[in-house]
N, C-alpha and C. Protein backbone atom coordinates (compact mmCIF):
# COMPACT_ATOMS: atom_id res chain seq x y z
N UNK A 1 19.81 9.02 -89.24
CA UNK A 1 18.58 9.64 -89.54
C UNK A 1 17.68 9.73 -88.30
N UNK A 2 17.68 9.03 -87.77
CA UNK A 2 16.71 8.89 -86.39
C UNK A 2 17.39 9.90 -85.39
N UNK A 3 18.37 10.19 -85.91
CA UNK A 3 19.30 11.47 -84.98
C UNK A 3 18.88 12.77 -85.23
N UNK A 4 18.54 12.92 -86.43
CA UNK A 4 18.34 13.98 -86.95
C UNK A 4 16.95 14.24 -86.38
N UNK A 5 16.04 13.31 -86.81
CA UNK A 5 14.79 13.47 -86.47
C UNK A 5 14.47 13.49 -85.13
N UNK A 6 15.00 12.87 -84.11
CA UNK A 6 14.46 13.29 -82.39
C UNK A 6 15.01 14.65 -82.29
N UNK A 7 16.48 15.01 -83.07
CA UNK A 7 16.95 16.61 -82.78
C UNK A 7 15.98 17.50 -83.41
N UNK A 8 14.92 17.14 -84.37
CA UNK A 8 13.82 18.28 -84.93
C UNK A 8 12.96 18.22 -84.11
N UNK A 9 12.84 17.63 -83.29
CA UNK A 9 11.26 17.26 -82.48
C UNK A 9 11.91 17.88 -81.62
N UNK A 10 12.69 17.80 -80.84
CA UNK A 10 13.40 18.48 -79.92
C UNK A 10 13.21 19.91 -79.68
N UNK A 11 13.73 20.07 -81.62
CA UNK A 11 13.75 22.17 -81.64
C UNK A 11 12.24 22.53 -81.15
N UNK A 12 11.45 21.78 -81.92
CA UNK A 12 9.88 22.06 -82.04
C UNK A 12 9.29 22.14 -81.00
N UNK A 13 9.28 21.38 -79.99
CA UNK A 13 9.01 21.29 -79.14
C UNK A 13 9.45 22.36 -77.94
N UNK A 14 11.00 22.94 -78.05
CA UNK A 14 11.08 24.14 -77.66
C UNK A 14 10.60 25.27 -77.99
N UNK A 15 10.90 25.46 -79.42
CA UNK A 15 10.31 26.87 -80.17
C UNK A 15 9.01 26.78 -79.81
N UNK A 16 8.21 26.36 -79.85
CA UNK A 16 6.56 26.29 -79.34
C UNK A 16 6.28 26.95 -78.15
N UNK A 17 5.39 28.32 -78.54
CA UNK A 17 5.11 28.92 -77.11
C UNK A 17 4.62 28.10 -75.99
N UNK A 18 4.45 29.00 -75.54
CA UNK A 18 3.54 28.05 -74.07
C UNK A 18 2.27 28.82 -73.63
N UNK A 19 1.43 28.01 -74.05
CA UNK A 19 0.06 28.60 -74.05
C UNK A 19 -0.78 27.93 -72.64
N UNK A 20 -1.17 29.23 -71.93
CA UNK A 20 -1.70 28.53 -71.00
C UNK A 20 -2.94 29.49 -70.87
N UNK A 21 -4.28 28.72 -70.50
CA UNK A 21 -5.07 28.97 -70.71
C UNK A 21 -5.42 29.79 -69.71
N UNK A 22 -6.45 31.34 -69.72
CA UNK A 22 -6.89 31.91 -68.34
C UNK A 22 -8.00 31.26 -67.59
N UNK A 23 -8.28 30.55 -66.80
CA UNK A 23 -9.88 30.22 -66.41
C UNK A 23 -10.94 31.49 -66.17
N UNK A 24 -11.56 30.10 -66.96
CA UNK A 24 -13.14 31.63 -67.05
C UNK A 24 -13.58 31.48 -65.93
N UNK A 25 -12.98 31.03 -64.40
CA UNK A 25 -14.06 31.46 -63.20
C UNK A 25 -12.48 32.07 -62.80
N UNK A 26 -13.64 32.76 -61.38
CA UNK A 26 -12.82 33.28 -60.34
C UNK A 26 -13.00 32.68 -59.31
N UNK A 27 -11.94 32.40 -58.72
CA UNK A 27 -11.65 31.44 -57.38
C UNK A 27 -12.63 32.21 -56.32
N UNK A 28 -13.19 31.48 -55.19
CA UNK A 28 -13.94 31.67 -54.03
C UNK A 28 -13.19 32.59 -53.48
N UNK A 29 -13.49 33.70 -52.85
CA UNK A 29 -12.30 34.87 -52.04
C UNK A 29 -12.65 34.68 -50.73
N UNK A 30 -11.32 34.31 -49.79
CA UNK A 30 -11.79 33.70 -48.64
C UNK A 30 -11.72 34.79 -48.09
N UNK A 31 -13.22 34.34 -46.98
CA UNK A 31 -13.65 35.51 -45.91
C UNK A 31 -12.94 35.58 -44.47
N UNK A 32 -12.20 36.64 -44.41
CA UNK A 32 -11.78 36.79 -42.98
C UNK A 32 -11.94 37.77 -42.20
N UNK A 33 -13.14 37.90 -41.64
CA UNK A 33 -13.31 39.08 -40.49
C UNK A 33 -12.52 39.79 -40.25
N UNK A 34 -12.76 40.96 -40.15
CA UNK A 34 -11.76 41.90 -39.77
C UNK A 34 -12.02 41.76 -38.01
N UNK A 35 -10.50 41.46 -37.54
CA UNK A 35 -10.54 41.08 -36.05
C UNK A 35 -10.96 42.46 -35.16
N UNK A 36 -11.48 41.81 -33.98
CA UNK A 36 -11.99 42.56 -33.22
C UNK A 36 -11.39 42.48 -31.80
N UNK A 37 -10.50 42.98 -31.54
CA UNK A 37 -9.75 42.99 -29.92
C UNK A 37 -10.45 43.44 -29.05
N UNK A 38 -10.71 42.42 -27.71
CA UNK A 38 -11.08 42.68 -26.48
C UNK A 38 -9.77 43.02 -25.65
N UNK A 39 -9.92 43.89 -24.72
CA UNK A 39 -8.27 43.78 -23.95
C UNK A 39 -8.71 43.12 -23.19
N UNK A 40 -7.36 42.64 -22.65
CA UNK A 40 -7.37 41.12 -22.25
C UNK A 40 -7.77 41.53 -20.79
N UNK A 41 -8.13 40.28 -20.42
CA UNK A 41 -8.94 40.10 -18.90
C UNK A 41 -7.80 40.45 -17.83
N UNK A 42 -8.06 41.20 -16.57
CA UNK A 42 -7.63 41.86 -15.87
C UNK A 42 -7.50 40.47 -14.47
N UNK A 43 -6.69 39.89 -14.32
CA UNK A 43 -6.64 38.57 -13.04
C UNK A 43 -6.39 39.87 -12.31
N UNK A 44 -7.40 38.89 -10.92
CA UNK A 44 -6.63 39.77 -9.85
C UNK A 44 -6.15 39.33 -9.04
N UNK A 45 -5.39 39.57 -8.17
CA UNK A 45 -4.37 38.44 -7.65
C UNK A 45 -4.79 37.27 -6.72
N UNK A 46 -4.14 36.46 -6.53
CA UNK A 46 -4.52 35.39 -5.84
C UNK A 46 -5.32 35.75 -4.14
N UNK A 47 -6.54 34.93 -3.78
CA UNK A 47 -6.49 35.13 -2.35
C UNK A 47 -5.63 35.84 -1.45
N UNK A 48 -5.64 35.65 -0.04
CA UNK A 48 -4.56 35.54 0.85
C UNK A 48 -5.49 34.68 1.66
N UNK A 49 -4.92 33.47 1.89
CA UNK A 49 -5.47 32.66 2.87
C UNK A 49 -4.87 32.27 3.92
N UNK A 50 -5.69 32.39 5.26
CA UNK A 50 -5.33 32.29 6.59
C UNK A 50 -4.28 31.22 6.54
N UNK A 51 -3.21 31.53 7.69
CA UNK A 51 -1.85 30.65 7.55
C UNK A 51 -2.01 28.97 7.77
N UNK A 52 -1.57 28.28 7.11
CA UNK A 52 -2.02 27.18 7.91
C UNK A 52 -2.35 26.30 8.95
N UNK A 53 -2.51 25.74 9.51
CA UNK A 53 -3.49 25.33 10.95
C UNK A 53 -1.84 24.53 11.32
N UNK A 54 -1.84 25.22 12.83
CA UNK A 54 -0.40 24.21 13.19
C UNK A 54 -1.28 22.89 14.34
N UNK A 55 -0.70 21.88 13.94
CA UNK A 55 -0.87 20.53 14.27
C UNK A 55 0.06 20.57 15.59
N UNK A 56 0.34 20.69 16.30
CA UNK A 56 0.88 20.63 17.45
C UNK A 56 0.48 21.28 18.74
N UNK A 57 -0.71 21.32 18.50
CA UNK A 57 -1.79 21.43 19.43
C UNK A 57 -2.21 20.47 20.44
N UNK A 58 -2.51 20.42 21.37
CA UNK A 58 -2.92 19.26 22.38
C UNK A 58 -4.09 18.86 22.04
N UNK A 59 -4.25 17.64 21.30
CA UNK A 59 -6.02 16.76 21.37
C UNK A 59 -6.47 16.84 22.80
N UNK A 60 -7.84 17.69 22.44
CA UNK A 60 -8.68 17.75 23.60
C UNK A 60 -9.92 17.52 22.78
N UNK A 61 -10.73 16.44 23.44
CA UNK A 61 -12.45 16.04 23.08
C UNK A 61 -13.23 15.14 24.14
N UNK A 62 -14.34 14.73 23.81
CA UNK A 62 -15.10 14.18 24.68
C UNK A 62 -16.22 14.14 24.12
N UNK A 63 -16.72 12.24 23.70
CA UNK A 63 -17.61 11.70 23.45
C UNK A 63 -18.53 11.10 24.09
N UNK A 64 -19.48 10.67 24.07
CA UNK A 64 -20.17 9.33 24.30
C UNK A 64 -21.44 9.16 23.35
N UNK A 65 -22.30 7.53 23.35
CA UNK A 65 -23.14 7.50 22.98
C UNK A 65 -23.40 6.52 23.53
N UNK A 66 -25.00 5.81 23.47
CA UNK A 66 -25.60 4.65 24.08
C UNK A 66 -26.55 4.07 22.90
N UNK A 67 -26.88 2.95 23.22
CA UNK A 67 -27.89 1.98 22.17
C UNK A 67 -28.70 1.52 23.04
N UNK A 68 -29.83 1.33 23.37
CA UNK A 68 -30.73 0.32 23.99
C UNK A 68 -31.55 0.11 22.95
N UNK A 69 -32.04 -1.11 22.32
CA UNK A 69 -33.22 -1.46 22.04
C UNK A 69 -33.97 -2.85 22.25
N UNK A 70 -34.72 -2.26 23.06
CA UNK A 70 -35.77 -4.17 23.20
C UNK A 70 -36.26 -4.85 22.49
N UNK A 71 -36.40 -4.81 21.42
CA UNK A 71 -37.08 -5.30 19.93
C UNK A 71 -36.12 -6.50 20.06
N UNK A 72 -34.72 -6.02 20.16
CA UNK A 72 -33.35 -6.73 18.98
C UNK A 72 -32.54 -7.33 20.41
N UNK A 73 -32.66 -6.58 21.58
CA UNK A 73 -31.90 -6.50 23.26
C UNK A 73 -30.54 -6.07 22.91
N UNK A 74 -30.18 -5.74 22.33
CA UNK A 74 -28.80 -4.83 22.11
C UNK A 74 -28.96 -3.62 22.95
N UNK A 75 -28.05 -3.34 24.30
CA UNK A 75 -27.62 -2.82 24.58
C UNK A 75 -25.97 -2.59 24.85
N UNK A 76 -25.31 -1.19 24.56
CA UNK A 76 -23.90 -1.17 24.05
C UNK A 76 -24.03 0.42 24.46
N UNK A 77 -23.16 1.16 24.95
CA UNK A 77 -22.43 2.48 24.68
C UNK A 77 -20.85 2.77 24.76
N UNK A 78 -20.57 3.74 25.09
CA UNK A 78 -18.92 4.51 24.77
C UNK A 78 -18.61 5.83 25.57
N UNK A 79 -18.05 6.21 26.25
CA UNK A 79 -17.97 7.14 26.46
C UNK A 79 -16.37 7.53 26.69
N UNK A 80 -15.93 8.81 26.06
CA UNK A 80 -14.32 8.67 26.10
C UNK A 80 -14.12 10.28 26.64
N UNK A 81 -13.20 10.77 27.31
CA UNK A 81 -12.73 11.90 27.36
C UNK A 81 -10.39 11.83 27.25
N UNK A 82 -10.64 13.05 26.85
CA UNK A 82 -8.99 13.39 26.61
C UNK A 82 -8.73 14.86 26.58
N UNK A 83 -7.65 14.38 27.16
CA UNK A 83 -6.97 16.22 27.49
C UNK A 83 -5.51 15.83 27.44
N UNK A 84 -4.92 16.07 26.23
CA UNK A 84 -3.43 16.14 25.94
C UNK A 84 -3.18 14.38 25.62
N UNK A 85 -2.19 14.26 26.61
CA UNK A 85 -1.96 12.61 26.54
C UNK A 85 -2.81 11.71 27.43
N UNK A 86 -3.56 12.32 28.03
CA UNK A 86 -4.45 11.74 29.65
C UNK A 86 -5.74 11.45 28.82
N UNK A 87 -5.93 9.86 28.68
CA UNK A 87 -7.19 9.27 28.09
C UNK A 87 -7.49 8.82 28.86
N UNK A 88 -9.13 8.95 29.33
CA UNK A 88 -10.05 7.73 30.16
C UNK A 88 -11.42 7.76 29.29
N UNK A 89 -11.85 6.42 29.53
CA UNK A 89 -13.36 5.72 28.91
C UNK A 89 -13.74 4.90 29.43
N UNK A 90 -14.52 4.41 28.82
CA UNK A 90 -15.71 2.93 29.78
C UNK A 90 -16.57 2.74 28.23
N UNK A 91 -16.46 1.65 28.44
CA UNK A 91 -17.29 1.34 27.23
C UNK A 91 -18.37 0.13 27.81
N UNK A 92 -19.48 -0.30 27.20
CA UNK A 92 -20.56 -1.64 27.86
C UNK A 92 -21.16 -2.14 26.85
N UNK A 93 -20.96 -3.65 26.65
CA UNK A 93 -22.55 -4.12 26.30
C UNK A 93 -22.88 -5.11 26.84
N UNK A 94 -24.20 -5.25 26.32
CA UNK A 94 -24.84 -7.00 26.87
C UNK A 94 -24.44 -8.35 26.17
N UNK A 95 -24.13 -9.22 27.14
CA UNK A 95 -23.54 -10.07 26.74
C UNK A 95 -25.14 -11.32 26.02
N UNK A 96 -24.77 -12.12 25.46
CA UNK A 96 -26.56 -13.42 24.78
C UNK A 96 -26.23 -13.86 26.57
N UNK A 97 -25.61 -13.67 27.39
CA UNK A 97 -25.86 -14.55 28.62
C UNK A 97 -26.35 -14.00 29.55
N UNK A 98 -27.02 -12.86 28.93
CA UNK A 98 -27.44 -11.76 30.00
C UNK A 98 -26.92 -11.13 31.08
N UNK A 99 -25.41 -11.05 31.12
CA UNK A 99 -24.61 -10.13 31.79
C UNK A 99 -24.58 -9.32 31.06
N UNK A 100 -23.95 -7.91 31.92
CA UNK A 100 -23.36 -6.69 31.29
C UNK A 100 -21.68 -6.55 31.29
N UNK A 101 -21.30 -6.74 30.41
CA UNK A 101 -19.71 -6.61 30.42
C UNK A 101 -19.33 -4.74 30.24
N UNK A 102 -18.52 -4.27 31.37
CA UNK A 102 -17.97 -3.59 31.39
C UNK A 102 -16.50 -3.28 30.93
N UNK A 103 -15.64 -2.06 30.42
CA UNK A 103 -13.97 -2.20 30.47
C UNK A 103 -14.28 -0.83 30.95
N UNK A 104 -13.66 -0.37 31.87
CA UNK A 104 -12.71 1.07 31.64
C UNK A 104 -11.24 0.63 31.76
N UNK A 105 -10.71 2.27 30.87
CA UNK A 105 -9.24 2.24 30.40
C UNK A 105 -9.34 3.30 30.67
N UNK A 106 -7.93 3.26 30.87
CA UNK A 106 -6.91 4.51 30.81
C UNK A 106 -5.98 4.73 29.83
N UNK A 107 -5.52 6.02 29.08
CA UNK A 107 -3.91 5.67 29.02
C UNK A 107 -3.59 7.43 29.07
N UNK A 108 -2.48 7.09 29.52
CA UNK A 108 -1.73 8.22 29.92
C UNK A 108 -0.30 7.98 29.73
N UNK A 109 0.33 9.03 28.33
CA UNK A 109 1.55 8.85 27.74
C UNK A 109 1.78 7.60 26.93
N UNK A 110 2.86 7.14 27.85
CA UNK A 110 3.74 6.17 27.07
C UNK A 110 3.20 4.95 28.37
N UNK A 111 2.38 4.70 29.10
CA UNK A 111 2.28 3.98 30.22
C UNK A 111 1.11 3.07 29.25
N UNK A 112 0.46 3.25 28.01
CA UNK A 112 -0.50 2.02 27.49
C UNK A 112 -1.90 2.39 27.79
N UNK A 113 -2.51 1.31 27.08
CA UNK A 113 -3.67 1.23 27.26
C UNK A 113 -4.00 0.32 28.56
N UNK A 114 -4.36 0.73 29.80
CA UNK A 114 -4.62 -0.32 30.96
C UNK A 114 -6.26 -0.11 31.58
N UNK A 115 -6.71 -1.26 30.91
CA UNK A 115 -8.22 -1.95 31.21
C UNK A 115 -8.12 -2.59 32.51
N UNK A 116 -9.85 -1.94 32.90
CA UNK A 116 -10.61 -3.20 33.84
C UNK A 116 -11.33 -3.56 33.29
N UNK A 117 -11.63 -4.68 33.49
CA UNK A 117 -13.01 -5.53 32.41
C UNK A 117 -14.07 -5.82 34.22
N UNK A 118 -14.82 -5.73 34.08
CA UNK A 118 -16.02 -6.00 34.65
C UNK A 118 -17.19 -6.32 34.12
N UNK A 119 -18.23 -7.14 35.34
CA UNK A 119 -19.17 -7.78 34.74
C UNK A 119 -20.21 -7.90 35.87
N UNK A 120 -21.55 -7.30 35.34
CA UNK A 120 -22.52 -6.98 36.41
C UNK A 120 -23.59 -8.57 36.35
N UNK A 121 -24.26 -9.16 36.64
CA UNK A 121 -25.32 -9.91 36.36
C UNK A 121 -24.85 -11.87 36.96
N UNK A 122 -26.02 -12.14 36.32
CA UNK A 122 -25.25 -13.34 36.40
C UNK A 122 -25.60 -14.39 34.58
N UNK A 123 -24.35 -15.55 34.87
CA UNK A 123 -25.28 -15.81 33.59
C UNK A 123 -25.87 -16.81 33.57
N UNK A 124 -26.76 -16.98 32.61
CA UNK A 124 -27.95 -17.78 32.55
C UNK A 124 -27.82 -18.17 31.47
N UNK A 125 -28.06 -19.73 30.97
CA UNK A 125 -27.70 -20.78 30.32
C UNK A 125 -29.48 -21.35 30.42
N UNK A 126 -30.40 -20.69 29.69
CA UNK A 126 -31.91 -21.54 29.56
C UNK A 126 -31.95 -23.26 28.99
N UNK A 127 -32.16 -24.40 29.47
CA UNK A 127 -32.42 -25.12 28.99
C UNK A 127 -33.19 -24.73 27.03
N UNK A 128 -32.54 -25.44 26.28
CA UNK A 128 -32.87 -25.40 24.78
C UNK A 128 -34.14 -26.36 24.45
N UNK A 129 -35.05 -25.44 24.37
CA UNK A 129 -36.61 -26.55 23.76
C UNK A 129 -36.68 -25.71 22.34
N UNK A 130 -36.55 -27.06 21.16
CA UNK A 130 -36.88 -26.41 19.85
C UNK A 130 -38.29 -26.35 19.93
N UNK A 131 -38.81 -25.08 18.76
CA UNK A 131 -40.32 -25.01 18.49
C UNK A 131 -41.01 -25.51 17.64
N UNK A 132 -39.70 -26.00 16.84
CA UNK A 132 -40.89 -26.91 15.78
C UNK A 132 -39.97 -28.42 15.61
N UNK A 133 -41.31 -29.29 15.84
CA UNK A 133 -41.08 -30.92 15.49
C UNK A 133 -41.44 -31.20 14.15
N UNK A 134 -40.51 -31.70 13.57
CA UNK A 134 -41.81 -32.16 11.98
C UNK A 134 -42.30 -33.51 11.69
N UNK A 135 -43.23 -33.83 11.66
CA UNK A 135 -43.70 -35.52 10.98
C UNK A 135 -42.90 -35.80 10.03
N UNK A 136 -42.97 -37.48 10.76
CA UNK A 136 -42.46 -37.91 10.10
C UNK A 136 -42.64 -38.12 8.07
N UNK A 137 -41.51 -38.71 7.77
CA UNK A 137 -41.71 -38.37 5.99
C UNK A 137 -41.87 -39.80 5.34
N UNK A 138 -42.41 -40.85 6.18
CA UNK A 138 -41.90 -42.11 5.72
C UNK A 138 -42.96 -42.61 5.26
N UNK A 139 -42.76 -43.48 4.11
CA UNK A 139 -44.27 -44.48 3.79
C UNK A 139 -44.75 -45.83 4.00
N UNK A 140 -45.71 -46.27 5.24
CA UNK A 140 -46.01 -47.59 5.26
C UNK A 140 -45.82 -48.46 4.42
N UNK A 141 -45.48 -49.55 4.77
CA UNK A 141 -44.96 -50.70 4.18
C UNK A 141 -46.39 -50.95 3.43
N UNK A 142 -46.22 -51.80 2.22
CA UNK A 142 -47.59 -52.12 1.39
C UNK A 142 -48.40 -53.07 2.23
N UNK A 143 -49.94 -53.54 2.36
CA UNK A 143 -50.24 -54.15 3.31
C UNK A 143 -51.04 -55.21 2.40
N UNK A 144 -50.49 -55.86 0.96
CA UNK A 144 -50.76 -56.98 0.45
C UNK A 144 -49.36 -57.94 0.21
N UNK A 145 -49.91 -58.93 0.16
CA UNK A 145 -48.37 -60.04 -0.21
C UNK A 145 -48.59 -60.24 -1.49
N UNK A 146 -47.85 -60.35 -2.21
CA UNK A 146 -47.75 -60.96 -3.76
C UNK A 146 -47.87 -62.33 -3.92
N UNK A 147 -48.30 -62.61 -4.53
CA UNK A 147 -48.80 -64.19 -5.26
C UNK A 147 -47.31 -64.54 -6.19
N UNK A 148 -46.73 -65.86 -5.57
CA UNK A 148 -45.68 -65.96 -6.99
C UNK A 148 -46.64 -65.67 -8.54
N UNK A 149 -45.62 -66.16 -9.48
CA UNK A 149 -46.04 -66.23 -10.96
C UNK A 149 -45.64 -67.31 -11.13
N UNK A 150 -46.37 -68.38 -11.79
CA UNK A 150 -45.66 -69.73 -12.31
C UNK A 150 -45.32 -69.90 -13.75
N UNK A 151 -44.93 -69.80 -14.37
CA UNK A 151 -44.84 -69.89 -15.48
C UNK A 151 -44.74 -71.18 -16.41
């Protein structure tokens, strides 16, 4: 019996239309612009830029500069020239001993860097007097004696 009866529920459940309901709205209608073509951007071709710089050129320059100031006594300069592989300079400063120390160099090729060191003046070594003494920090001894306590 229970056979019979899930096979009627069964039919019923087929035979039964299928009702589906219309909705009473209408869906949002999506907005899409009607497109608008630009033609496309016109590149124009790349630069032409000057060829690149060839490096196998001979270094040629020529510096110098100087410092004096009396405020601070720093005096110091530099001066260098070059043409190809042929370097010469001189460089100076003042020494706290009040000489002037000189170098010139050379170098040329593969022969190095070859210095003279020189030195104009003489030096002077001032006896050292500090400028400030400070008093002393100490406190006299008390100038009463104590009395025992007898108890």
């Amino acid at each position: 019996m229970k056979v019979v009866l899930a096979l009627t529920l069964v039919g019923v459940v087929l035979a039964a239309p299928s009702y589906r309901p219309t909705p009473s709205y209408r869906p949002t209608p999506s907005y899409r612009p009607t497109p608008s073509y630009t033609p496309a951007p016109s590149y124009r071709p790349a630069p032409s830029y000057s060829p690149a710089p060839s490096y196998n050129t001979v270094p040629q320059y020529n510096f110098n500069y100087a410092v004096k100031d009396d405020y601070s006594g720093n005096d110091f300069g530099h001066e260098e020239n070059r043409d190809g592989y042929n370097t010469q300079g001189s460089y100076y400063v003042q020494l706290p001993d009040g000489r002037l120390q000189q170098v010139t160099y050379t170098v040329n090729g593969d022969s190095g860097y070859v210095a003279q060191v020189s030195y104009q003046g003489e030096a002077q070594y001032p006896h050292y007097q500090p400028s400030y003494s400070p008093a002393p920090a100490y406190r006299p001894a008390p100038s009463y004696t104590p009395t025992p306590a007898y108890g």
